[in-house]
Protein backbone atom coordinates (compact mmCIF):
# COMPACT_ATOMS: atom_id res chain seq x y z
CA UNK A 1 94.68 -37.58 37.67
CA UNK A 2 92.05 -40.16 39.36
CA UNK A 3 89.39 -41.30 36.27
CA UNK A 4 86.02 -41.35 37.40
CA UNK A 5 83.15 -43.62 35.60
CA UNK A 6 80.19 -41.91 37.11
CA UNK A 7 79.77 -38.66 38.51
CA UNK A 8 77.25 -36.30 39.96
CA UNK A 9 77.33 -32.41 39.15
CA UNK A 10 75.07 -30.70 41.11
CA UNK A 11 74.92 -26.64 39.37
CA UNK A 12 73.76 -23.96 41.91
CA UNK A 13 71.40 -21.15 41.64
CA UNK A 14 74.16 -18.90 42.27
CA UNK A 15 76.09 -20.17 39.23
CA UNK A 16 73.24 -19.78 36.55
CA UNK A 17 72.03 -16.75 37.89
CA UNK A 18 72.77 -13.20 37.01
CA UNK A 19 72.78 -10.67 39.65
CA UNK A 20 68.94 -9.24 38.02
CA UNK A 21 68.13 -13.21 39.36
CA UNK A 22 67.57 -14.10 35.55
CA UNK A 23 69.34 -17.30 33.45
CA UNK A 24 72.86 -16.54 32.80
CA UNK A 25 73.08 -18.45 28.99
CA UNK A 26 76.17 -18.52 28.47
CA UNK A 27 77.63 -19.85 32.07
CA UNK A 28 74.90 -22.90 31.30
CA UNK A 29 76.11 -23.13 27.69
CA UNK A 30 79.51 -23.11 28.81
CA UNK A 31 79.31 -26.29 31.74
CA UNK A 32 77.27 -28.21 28.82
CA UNK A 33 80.32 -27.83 26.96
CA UNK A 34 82.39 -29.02 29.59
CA UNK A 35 80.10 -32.05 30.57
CA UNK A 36 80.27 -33.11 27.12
CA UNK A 37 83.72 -32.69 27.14
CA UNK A 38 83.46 -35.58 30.35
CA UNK A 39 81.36 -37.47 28.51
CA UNK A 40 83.80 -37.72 25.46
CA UNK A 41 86.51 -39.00 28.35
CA UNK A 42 84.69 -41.77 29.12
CA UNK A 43 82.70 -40.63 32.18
CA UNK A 44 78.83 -40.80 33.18
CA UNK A 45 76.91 -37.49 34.40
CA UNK A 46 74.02 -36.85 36.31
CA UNK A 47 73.18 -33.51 36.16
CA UNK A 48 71.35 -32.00 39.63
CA UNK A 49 70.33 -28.29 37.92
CA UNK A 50 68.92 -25.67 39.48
CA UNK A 51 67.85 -22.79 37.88
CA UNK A 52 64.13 -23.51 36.99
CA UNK A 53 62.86 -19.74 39.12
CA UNK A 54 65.45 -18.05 37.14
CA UNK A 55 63.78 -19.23 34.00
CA UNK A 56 61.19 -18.60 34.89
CA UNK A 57 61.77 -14.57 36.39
CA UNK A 58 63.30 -14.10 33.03
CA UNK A 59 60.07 -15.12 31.24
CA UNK A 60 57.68 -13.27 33.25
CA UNK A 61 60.02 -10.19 34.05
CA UNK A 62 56.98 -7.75 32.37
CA UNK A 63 54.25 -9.60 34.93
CA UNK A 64 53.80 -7.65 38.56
CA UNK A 65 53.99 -10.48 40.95
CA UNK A 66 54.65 -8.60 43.40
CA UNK A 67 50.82 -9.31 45.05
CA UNK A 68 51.73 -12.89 45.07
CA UNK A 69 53.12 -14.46 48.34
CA UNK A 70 56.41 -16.47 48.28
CA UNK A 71 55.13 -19.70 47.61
CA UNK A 72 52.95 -18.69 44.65
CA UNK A 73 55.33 -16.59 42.87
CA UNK A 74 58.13 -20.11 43.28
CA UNK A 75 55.38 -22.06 42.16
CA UNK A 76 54.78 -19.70 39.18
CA UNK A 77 58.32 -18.83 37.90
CA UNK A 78 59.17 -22.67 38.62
CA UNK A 79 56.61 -23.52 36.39
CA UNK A 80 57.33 -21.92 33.41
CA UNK A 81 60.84 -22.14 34.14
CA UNK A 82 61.19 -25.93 34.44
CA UNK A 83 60.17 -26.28 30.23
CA UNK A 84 62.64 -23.43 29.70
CA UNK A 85 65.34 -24.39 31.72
CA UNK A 86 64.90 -28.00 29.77
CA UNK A 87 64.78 -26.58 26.38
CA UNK A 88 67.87 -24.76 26.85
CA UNK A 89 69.41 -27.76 27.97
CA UNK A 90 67.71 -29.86 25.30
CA UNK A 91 69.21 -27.38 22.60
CA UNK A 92 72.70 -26.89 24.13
CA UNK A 93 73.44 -30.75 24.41
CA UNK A 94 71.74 -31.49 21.05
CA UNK A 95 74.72 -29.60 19.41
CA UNK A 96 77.08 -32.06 20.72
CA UNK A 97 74.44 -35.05 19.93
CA UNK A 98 73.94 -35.81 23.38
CA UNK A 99 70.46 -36.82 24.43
CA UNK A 100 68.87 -34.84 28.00
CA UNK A 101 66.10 -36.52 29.93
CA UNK A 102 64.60 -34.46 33.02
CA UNK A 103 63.67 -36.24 36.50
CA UNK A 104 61.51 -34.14 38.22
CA UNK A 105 61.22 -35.79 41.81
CA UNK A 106 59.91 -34.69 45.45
CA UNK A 107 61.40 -35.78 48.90
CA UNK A 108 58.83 -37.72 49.84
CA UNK A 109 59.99 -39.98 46.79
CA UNK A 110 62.62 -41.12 48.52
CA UNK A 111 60.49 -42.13 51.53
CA UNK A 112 59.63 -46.15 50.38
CA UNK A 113 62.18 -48.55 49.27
CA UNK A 114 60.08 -49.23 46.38
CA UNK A 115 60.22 -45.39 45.13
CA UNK A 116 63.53 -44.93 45.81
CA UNK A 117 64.66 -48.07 43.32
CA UNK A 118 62.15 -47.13 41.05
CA UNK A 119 63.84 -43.77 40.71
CA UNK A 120 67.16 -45.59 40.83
CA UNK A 121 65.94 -47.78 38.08
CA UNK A 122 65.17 -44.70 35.92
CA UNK A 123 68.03 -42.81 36.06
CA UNK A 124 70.23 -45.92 35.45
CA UNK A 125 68.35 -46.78 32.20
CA UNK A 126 69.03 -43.37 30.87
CA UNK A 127 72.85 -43.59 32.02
CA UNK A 128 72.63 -47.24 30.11
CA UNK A 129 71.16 -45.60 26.76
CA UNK A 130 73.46 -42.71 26.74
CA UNK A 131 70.85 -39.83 27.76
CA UNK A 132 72.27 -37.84 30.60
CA UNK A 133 69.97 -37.28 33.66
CA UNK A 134 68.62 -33.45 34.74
CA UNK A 135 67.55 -33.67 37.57
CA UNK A 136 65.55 -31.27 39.81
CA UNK A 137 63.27 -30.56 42.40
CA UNK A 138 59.48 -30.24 41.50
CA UNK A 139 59.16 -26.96 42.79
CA UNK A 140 55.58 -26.55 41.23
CA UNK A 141 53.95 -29.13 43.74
CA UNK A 142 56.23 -29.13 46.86
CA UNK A 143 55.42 -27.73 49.96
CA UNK A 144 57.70 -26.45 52.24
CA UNK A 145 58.02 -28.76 55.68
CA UNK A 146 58.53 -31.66 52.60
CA UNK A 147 60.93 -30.00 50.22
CA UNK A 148 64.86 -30.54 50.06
CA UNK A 149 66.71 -27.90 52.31
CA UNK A 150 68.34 -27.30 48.65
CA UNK A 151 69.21 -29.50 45.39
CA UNK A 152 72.82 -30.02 47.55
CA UNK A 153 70.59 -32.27 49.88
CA UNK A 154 68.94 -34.06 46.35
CA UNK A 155 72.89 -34.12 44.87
CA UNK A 156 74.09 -36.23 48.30
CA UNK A 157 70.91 -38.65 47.87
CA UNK A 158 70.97 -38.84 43.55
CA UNK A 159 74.98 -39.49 43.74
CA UNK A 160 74.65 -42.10 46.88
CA UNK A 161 71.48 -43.95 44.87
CA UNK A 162 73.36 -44.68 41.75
CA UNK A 163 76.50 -45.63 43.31
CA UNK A 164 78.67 -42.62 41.91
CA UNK A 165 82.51 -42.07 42.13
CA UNK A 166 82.16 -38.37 42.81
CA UNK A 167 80.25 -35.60 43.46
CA UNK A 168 80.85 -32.01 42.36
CA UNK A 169 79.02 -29.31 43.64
CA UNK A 170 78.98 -26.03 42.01
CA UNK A 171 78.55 -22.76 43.68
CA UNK A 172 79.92 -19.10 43.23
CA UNK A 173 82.85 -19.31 46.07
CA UNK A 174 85.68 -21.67 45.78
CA UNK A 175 85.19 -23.70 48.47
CA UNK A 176 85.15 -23.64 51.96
CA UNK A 177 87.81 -20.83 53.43
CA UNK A 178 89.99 -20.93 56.76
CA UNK A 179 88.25 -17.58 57.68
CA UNK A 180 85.72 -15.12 56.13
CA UNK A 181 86.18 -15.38 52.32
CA UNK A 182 86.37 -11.77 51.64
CA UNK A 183 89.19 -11.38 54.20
CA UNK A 184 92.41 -11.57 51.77
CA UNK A 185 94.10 -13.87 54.47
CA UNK A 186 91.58 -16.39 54.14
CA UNK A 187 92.53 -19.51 52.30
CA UNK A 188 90.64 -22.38 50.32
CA UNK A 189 90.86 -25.58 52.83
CA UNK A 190 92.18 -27.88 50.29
CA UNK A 191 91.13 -31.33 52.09
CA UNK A 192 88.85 -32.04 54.71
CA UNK A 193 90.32 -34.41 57.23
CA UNK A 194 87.59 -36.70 58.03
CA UNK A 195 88.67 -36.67 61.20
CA UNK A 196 88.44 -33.00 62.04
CA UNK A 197 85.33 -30.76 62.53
CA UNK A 198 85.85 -27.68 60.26
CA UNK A 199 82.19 -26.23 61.04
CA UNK A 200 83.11 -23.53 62.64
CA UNK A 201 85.01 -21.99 59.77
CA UNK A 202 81.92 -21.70 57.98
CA UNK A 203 79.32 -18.99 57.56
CA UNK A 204 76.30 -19.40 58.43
CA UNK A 205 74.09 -17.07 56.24
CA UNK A 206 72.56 -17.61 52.54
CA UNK A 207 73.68 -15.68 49.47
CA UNK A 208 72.42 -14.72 46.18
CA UNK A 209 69.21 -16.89 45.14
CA UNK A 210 70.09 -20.21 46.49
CA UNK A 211 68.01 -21.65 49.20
CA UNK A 212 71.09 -23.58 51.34
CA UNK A 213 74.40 -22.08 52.08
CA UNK A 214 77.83 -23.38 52.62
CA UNK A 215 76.72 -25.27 56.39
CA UNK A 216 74.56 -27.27 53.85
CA UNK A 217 77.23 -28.27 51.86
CA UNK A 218 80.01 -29.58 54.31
CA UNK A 219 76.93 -31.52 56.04
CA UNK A 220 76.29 -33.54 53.26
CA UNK A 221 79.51 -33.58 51.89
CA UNK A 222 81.00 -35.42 55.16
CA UNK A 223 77.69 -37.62 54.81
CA UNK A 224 78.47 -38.23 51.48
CA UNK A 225 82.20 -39.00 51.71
CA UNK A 226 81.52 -41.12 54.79
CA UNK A 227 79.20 -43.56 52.44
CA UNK A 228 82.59 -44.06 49.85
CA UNK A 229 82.45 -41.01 47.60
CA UNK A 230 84.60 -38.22 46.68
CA UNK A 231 83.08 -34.78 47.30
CA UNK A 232 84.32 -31.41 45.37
CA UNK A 233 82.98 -27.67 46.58
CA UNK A 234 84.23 -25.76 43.38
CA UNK A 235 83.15 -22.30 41.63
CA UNK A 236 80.98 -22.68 38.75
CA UNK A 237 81.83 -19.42 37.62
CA UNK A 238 85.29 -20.24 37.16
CA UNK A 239 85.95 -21.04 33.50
CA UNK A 240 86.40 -24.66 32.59
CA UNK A 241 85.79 -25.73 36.11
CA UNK A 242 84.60 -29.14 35.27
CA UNK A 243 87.13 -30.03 32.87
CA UNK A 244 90.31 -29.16 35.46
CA UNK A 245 88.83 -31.08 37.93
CA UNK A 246 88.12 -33.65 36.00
CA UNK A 247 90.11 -34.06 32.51
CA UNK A 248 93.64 -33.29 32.44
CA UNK A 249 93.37 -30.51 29.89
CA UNK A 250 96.62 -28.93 30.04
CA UNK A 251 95.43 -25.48 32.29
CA UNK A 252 95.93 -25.11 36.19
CA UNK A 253 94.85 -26.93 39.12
CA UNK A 254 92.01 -25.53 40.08
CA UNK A 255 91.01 -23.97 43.39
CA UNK A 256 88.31 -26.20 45.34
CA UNK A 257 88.00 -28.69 48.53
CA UNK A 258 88.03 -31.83 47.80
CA UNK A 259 86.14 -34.59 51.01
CA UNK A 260 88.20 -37.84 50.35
CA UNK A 261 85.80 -40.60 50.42
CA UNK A 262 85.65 -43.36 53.25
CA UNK A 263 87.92 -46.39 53.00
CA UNK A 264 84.88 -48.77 53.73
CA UNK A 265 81.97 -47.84 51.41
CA UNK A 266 78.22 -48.01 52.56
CA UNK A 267 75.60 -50.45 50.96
CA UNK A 268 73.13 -49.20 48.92
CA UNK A 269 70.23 -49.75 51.57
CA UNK A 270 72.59 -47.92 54.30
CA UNK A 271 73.20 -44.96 51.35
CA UNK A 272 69.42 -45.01 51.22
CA UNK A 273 68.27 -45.25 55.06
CA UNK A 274 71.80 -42.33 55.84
CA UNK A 275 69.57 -39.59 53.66
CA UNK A 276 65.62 -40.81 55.17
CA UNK A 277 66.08 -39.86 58.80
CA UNK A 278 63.38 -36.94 58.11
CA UNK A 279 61.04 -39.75 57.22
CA UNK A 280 61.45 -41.51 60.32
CA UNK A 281 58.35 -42.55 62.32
CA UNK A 282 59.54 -43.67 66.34
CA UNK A 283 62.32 -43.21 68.30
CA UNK A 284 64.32 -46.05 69.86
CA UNK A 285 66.02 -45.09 72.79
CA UNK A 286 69.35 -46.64 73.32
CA UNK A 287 71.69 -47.26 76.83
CA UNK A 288 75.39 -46.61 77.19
CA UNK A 289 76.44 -50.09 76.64
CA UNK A 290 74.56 -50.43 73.11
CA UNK A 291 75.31 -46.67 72.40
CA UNK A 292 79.19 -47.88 72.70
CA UNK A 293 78.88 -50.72 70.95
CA UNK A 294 77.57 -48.97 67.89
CA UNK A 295 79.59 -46.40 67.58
CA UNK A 296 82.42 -48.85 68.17
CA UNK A 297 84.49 -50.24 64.65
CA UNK A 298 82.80 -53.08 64.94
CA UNK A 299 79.48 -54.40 63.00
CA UNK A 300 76.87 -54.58 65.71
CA UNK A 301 73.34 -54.59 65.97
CA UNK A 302 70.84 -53.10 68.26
CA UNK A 303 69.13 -55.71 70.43
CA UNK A 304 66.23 -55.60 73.02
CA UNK A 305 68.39 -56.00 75.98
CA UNK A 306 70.27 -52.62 75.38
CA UNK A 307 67.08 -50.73 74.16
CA UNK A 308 65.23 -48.52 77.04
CA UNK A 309 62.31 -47.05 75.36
CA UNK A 310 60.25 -47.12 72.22
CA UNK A 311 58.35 -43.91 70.86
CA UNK A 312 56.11 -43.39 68.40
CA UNK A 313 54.25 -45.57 66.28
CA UNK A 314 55.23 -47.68 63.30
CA UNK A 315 55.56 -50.93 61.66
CA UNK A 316 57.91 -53.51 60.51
CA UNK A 317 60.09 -52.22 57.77
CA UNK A 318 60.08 -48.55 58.59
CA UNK A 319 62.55 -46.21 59.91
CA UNK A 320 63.33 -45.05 63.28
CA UNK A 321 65.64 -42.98 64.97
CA UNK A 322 68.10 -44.00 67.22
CA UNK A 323 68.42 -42.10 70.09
CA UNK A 324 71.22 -41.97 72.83
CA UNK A 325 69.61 -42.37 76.51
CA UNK A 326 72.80 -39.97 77.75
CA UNK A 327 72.75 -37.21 75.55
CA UNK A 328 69.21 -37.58 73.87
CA UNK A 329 70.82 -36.80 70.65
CA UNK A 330 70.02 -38.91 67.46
CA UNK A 331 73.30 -41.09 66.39
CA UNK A 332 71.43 -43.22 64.00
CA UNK A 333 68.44 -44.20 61.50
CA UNK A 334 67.80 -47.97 61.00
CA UNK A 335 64.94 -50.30 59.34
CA UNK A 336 63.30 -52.26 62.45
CA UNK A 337 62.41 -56.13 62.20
CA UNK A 338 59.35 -55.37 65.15
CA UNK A 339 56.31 -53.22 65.45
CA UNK A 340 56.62 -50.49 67.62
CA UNK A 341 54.13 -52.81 69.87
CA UNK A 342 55.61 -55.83 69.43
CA UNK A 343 59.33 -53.80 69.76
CA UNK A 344 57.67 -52.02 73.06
CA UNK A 345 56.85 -55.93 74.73
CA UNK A 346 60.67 -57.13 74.26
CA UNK A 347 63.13 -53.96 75.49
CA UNK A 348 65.47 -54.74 78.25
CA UNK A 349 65.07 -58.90 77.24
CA UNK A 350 67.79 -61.28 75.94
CA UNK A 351 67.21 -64.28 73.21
CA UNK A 352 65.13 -62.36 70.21
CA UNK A 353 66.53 -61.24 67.60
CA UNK A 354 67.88 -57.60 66.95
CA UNK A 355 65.37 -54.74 66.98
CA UNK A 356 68.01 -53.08 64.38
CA UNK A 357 70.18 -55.69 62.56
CA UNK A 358 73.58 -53.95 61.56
CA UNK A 359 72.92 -54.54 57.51
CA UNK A 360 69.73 -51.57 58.24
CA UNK A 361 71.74 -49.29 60.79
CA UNK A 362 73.21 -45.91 59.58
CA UNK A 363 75.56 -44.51 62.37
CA UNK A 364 76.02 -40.72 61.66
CA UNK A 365 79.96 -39.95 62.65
CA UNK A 366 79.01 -36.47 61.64
């Protein structure tokens, strides 16, 4: 069995949830005993957790809220969910004297350079001191167009930023089926080929009280795995999920799908510009020649001679799509060395340096 030295473990809704939508104590009581378990083997956790709504229902299960719209009743049951949710893990790690620290963070965090590291930063000093990371969303001050589609969107970009080995993500089905998982002929799709498109296996509708679904979770699993880590869909609700995985404990394989990572990992600044495309601010528009030669195996930049159009504003430093003339779909997010005016004065010319240089450009293969 493969031995990991960090890992991510992002733990759905679905899994800490009972089906009245409050905290289900003893799943989360039982996956602390697991983590600490990984810990004991020699292995780093972040923990991506949600449950802070859950918490919070259970708390204020005797208040009507049914006169509040959806965003104030998140906002409320996030709220006094987020201390709960903490204190139980607080306790429930204490009694294996294991330290918790909680990193509350918003999308837009990961926006700057300078964020992003700082977060980095922070989550590596706890990881250094022995404290295990819980992260989550700060539900209480996001607003919709800026949240994460789900906290399997903030797993991809937490396991990519601190350069982990693996990410698990927990839900309540045991991976991704060959069919409809309640149709007995359906089976668990062991591996993902990296090379095949398995999207249209999967459903497209949400269940239970997570925000994402399954189409969530292969699209940034094959992100992730592209970038050099290993990605496991797995059942939370399966007992000593973690540990089978993980630890060789003696029980049975268990049942998941498992995204073997790329061959040739990403950088950390590609890991970081691969999950900021929605913070892009122009569009460069690229021909067929320069769309060819990116997409090709070899490490090319994007010059002014190939590029046909600029859009938007922005300035040196930011990011921009790129855009394929052809198709008009996005294949790409880079850093640009120009102003969008000074970019806009050099397209279709030869002898300047790239728009794009290859160390900033994030190809998306997905």
């Amino acid at each position: 069995m493969k031995h990991y030295n960090r890992i991510t473990v992002k733990i759905g809704s679905n899994v800490l949830t009972r089906p009245d939508g409050t905290l289900d104590v003893t799943r989360l009581s039982s996956l602390v005993d697991q983590i600490a378990a990984l810990r004991a083997a020699g292995i780093e956790v972040v923990v991506i957790s949600s449950g802070a709504v859950a918490c919070g229902r259970s708390e204020l299960r005797d208040i009507d809220t049914r006169r509040l719209d959806d965003v104030d009743r998140r906002q409320l049951f996030s709220g006094v969910g987020q201390a709960k949710l903490i204190n139980r893990y607080y306790d429930l790690f204490r009694d294996h004297n294991i330290i918790v620290g909680q990193v509350l963070t918003l999308k837009e965090s990961f926006a700057t350079r300078r964020h992003y590291l700082n977060q980095r930063n922070c989550m590596l000093v706890m990881l250094a001191n022995g404290v295990v990371p819980i992260v989550n969303e700060n539900d209480t001050v996001s607003v919709t167009e800026l949240m994460f589609t789900d906290n399997d969107e903030l797993s991809g970009l937490v396991a990519a930023m601190l350069d982990c080995e693996a990410l698990i993500i927990l839900s309540n089905i045991d991976g991704i089926f060959d069919g409809n998982p309640s149709d007995p002929q359906s089976r668990v799709i062991e591996v993902v080929d990296p090379r095949k498109d398995i999207s249209d296996y999967i459903l497209t509708e949400r269940s239970g009280f997570g925000r994402g679904g399954m189409v969530t979770k292969y699209r940034i699993a094959r992100k992730v795995a592209d970038e050099g880590i290993e990605v496991i869909i797995a059942n939370g609700k399966t007992d000593n999920i973690l540990t089978r995985l993980l630890v060789d404990d003696g029980g049975s394989p268990a049942i998941c799908t498992r995204f073997a990572p790329s061959e040739n990992p990403s950088s950390s600044m590609k890991r970081w510009i691969a999950h900021s495309e929605g913070f892009a601010k122009g569009r460069i528009i690229i021909d067929q020649n320069a769309e060819e030669a990116i997409l090709s195996t070899h490490a090319v930049s994007i010059l002014p001679i190939g590029v046909k159009a600029i859009e938007g504003d922005f300035e040196r430093d930011d990011l921009v799509k790129i855009v394929s003339q052809s198709s008009g779909n996005v294949i790409g997010v880079g850093r640009v060395a120009y102003s969008s005016d000074e970019a806009a004065g050099i397209i279709g010319q030869r002898g300047h340096r790239p728009i794009v240089h290859y160390d900033y450009l994030y190809i998306d293969n997905i």
